[in-house]
C-alpha atoms as a PDB file:
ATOM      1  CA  UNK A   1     -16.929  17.278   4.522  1.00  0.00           C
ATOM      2  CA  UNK A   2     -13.240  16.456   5.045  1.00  0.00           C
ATOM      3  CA  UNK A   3     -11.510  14.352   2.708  1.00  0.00           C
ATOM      4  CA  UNK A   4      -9.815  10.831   3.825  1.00  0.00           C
ATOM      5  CA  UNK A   5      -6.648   9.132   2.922  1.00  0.00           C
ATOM      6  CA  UNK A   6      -5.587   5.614   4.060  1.00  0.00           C
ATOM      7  CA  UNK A   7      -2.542   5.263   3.529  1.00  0.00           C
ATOM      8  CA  UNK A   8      -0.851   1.068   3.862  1.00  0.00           C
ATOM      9  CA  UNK A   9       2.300   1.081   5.108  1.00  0.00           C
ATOM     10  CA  UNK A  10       4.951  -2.025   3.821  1.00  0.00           C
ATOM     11  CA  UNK A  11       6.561  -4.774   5.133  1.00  0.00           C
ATOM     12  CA  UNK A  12       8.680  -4.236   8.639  1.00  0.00           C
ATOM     13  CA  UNK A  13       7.076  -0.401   8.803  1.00  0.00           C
ATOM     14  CA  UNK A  14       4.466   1.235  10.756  1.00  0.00           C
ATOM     15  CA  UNK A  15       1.770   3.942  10.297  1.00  0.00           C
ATOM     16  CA  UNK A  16       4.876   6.644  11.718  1.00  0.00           C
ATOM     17  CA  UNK A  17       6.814   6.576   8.422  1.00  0.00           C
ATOM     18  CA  UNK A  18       7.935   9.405   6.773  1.00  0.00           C
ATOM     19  CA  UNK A  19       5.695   9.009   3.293  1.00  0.00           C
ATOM     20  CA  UNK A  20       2.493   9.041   5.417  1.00  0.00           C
ATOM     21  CA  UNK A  21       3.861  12.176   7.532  1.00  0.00           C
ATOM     22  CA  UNK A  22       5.126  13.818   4.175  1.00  0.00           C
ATOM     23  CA  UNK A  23       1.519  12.844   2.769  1.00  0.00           C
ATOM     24  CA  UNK A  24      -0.300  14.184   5.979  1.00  0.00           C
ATOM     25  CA  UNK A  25       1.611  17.874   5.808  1.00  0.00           C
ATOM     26  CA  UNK A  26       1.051  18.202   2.004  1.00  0.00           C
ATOM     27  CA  UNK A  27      -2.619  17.278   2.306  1.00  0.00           C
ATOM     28  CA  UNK A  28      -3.517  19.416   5.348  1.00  0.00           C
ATOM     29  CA  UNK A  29      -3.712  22.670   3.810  1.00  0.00           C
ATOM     30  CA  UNK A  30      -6.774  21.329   2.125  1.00  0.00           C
ATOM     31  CA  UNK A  31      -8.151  20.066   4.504  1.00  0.00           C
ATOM     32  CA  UNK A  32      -7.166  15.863   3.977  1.00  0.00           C
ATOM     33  CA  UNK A  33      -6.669  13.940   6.559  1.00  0.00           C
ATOM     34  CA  UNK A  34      -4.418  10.919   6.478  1.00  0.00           C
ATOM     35  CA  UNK A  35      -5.188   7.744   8.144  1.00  0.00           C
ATOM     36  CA  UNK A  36      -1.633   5.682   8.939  1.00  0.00           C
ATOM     37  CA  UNK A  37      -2.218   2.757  11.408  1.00  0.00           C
ATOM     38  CA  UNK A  38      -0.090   0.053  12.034  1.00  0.00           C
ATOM     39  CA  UNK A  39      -0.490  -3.188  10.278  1.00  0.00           C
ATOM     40  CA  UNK A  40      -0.808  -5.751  11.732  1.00  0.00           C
ATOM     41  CA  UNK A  41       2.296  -8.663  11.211  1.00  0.00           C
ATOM     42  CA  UNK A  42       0.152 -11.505  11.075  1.00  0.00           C
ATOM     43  CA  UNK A  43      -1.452 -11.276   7.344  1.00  0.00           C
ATOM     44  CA  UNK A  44      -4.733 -12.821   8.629  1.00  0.00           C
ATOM     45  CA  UNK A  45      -5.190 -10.029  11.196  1.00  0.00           C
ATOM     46  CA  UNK A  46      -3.786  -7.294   9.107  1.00  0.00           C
ATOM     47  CA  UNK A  47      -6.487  -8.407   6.315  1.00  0.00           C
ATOM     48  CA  UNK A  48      -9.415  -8.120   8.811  1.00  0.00           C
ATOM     49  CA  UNK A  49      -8.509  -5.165  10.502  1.00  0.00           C
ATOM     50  CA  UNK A  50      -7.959  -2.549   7.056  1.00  0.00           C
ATOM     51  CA  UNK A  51     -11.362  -4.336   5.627  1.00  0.00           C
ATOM     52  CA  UNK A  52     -13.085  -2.845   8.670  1.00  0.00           C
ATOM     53  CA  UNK A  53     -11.003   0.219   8.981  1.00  0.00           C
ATOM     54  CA  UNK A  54     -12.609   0.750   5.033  1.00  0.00           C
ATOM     55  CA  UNK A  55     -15.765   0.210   6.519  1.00  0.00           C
ATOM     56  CA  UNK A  56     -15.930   2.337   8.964  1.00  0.00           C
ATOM     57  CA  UNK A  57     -14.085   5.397   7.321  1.00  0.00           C
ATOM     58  CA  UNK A  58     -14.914   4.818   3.598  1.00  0.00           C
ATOM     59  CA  UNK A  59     -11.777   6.901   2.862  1.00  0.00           C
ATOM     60  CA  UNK A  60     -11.746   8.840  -0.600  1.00  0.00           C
ATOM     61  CA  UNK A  61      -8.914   7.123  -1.213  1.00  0.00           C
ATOM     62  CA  UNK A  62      -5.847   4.333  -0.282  1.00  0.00           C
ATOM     63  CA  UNK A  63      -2.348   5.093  -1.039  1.00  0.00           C
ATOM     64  CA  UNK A  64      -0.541   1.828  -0.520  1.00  0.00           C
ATOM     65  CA  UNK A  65       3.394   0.845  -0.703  1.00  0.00           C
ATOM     66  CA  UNK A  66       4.565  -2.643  -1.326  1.00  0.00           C
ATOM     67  CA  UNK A  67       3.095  -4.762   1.104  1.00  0.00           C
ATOM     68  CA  UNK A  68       0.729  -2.440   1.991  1.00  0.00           C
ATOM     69  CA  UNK A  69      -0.713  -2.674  -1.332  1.00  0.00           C
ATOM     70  CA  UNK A  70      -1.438  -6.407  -1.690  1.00  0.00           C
ATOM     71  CA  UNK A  71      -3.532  -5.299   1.055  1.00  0.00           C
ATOM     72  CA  UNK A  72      -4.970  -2.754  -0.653  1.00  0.00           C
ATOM     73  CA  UNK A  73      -5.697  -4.352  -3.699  1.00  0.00           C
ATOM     74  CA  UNK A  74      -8.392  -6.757  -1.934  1.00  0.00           C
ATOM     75  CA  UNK A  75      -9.983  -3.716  -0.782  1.00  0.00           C
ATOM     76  CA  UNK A  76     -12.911  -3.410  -3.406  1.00  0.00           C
ATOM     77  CA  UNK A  77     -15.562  -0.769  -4.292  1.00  0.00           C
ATOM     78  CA  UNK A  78     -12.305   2.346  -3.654  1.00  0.00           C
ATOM     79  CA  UNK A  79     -10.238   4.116  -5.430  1.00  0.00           C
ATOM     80  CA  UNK A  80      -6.674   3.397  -4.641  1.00  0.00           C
ATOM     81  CA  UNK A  81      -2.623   3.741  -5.599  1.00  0.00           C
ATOM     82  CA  UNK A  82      -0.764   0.935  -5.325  1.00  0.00           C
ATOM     83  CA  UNK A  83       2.936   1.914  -4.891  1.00  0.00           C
ATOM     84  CA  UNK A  84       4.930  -0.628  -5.931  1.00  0.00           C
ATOM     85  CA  UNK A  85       3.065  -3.385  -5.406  1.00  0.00           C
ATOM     86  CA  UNK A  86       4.292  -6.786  -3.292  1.00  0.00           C
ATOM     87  CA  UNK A  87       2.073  -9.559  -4.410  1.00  0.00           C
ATOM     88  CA  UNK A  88       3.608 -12.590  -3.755  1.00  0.00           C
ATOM     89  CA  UNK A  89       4.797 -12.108   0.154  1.00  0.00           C
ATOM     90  CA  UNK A  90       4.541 -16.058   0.791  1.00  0.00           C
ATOM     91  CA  UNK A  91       7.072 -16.336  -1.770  1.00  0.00           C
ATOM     92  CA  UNK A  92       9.649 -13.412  -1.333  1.00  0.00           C
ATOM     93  CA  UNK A  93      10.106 -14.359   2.514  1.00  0.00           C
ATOM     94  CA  UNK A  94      10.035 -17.925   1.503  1.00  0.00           C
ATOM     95  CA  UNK A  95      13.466 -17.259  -0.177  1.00  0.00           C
ATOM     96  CA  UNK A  96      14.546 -14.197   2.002  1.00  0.00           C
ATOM     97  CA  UNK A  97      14.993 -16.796   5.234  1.00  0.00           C
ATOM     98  CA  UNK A  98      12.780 -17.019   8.463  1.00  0.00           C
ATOM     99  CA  UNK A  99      13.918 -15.401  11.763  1.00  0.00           C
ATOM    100  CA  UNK A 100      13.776 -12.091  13.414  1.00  0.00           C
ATOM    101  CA  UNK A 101      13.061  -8.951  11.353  1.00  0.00           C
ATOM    102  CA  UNK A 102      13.421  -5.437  13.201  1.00  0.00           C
ATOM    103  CA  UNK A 103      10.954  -2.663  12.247  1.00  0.00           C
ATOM    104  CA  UNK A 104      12.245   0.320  10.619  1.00  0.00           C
ATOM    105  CA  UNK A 105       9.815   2.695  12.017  1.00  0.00           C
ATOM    106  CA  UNK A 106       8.264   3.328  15.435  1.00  0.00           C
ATOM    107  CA  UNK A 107       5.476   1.546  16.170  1.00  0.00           C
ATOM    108  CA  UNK A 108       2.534   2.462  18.914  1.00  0.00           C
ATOM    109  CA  UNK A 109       3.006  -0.578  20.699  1.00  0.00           C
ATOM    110  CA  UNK A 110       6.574  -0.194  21.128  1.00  0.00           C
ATOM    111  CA  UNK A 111       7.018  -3.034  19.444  1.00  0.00           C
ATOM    112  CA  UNK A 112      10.761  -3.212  18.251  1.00  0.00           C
ATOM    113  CA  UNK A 113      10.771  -6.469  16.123  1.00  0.00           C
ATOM    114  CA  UNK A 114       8.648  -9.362  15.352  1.00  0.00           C
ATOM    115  CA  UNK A 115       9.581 -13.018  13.752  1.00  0.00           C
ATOM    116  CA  UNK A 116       9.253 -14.413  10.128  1.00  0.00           C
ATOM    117  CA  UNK A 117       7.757 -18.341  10.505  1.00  0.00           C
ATOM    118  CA  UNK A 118       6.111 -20.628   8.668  1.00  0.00           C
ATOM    119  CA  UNK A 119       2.898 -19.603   9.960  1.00  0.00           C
ATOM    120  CA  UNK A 120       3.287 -16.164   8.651  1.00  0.00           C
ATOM    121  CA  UNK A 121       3.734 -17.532   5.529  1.00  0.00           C
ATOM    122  CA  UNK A 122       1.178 -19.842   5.587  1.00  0.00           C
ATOM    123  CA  UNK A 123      -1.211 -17.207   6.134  1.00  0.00           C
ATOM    124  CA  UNK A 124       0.418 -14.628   3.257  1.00  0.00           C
ATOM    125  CA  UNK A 125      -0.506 -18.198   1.068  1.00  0.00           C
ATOM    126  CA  UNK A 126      -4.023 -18.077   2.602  1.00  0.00           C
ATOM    127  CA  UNK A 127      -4.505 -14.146   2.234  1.00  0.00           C
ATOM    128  CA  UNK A 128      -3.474 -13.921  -1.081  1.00  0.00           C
ATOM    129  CA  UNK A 129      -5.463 -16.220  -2.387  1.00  0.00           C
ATOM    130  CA  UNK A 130      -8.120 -13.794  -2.487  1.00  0.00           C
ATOM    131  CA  UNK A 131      -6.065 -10.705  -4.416  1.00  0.00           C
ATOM    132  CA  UNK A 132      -7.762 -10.465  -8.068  1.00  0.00           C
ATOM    133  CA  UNK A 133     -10.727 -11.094  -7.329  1.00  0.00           C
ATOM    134  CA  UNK A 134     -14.296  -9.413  -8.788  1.00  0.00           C
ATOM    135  CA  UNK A 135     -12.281  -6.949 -11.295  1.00  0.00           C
ATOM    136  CA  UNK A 136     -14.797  -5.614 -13.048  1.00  0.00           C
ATOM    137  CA  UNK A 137     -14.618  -2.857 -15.369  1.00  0.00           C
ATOM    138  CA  UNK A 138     -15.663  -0.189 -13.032  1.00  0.00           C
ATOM    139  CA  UNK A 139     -13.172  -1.465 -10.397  1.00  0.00           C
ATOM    140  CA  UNK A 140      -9.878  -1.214 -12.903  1.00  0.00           C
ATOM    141  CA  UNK A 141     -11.459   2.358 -13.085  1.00  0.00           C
ATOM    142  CA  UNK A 142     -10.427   2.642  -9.630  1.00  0.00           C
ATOM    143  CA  UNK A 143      -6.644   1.619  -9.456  1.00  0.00           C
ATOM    144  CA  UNK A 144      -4.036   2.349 -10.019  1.00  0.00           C
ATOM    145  CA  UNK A 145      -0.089   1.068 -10.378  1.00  0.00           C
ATOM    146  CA  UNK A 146       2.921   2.780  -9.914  1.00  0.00           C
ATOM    147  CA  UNK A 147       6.073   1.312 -10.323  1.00  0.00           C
ATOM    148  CA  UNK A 148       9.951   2.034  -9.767  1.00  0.00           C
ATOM    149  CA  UNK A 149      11.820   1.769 -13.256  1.00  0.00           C
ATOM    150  CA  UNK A 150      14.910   0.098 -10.759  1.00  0.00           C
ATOM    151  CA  UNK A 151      12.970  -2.308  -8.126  1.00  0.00           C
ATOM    152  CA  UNK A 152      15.500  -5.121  -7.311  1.00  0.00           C
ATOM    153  CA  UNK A 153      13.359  -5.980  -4.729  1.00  0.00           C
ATOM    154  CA  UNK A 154      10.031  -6.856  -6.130  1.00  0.00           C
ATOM    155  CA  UNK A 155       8.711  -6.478  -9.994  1.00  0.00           C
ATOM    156  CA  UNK A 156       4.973  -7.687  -9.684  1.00  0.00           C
ATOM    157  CA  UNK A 157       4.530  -5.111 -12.869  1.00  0.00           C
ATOM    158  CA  UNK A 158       3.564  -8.436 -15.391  1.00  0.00           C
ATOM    159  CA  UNK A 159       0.983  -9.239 -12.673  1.00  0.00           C
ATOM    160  CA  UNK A 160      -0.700  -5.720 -12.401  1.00  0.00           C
ATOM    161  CA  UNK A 161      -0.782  -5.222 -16.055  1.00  0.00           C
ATOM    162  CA  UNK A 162      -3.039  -8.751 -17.050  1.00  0.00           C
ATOM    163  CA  UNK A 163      -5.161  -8.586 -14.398  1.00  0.00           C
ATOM    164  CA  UNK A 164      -5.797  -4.083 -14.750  1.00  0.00           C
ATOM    165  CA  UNK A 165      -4.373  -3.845 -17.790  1.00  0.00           C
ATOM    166  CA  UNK A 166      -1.743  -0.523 -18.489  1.00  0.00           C
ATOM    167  CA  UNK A 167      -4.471   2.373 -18.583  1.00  0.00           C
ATOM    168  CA  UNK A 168      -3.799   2.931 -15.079  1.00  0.00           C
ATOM    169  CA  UNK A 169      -0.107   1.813 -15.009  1.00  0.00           C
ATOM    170  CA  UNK A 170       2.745   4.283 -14.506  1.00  0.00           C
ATOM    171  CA  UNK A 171       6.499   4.069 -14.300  1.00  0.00           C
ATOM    172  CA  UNK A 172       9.143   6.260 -12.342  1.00  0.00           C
ATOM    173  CA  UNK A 173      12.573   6.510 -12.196  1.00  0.00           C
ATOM    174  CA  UNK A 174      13.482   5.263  -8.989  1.00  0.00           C
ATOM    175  CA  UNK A 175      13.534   1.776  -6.420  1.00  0.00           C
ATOM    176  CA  UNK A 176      11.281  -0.081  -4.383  1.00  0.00           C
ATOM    177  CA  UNK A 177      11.413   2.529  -1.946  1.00  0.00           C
ATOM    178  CA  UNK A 178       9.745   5.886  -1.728  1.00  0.00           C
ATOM    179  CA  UNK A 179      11.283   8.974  -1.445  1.00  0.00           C
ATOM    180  CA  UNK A 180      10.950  12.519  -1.647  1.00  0.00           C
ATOM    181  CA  UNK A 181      11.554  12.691  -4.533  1.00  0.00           C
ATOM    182  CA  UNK A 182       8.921  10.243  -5.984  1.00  0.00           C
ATOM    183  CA  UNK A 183       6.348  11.067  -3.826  1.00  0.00           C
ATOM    184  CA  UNK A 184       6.531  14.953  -4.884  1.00  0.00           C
ATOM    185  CA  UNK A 185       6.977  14.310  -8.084  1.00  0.00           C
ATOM    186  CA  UNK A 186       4.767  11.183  -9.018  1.00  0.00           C
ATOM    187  CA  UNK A 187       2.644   9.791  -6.549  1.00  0.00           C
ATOM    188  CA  UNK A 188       1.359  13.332  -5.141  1.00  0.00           C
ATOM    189  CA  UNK A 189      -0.077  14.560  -8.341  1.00  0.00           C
ATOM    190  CA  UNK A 190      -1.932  11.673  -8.790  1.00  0.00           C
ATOM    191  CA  UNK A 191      -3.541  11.945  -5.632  1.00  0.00           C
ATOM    192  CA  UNK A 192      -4.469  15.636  -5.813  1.00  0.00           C
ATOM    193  CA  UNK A 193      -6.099  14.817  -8.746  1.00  0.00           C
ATOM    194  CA  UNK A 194      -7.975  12.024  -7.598  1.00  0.00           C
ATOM    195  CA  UNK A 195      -9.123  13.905  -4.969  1.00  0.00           C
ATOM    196  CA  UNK A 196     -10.053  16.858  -7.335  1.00  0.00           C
ATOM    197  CA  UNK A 197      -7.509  19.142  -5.750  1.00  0.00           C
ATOM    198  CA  UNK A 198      -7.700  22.256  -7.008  1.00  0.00           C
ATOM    199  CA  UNK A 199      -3.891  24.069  -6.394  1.00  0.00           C
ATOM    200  CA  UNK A 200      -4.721  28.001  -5.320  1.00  0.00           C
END
């Protein structure tokens, strides 16, 4: 039976961006596929619509970025990656200003931008209420943190650590966002061997 990979985009992205292609083309040759939809912007929606994707796909596994991994931290019973982790949304765009954001990838809807307001953040305060919750044993088992040594963006690394604790944390050399490099070199041998690849 094939293997499954959802993978959570972050903030002001879409399920085109180049980490979930690189992730689809490494994973092909043995036989993963890689889910990548959009997210939602409104966190309410968003929340709903990965539970049920979960539901309906049971992937093997979530690879999440930033955002994408608050997300995917609520998303009990799987194993997942959280990639840099963004857990306090409400907050950052709080302080980062409200008004008109532009996506940096290409959405299906053609959507080209979308708007930062109050109710946005309202409901990042309402969704994240529920991160951290039922963290039992088994699920710390389950995920895992990786963090960029140079994030000026976001450090949530205090937060991962005293609710997972650090067997499952790991650093890299590198920012809040992925690249090539990181995902070849750190986030990509993690996954094969969470997925028990085998490398011929």
């Amino acid at each position: 039976m094939t293997q499954k990979v959802l993978y959570i985009h972050g903030f002001a992205s879409a399920g085109s961006t180049g980490t979930a292609m690189q992730m689809r083309n490494h994973l092909y040759p043995y036989g993963v596929s890689v889910l990548s939809p959009d997210v939602p912007t409104s966190p309410l929606e968003a929340q709903k619509m990965l539970q049920q994707i979960v539901d309906a796909e049971h992937p093997d596994l979530i690879v999440a970025t930033s955002m994408g991994a608050m997300y995917a931290e609520q998303l009990i019973g799987f194993p997942r990656i959280l990639v840099n982790p963004s857990f306090h949304m409400a907050r950052l765009l709080t302080f980062r200003g409200l008004g008109k954001r532009e996506f940096r990838n290409k959405r299906q809807d053609g959507a080209k931008d979308f708007k930062v307001d109050k109710v946005m953040i309202q409901e990042f305060q309402q969704v994240e209420k529920t991160s951290f919750k039922n963290i039992s044993a088994n699920e710390k088992e389950l995920v895992w943190g990786i963090f960029g040594t140079e994030d000026k963006l976001v450090n949530c690394q205090a937060d991962f650590k005293k609710q997972y604790g650090t067997g499952h944390f790991l650093l890299f050399e590198g920012e809040h966002y992925l690249n090539d490099k990181v995902l070849s070199r750190t986030v990509m041998p993690l996954v094969e061997q969470l997925l028990g690849i085998e490398k011929k």
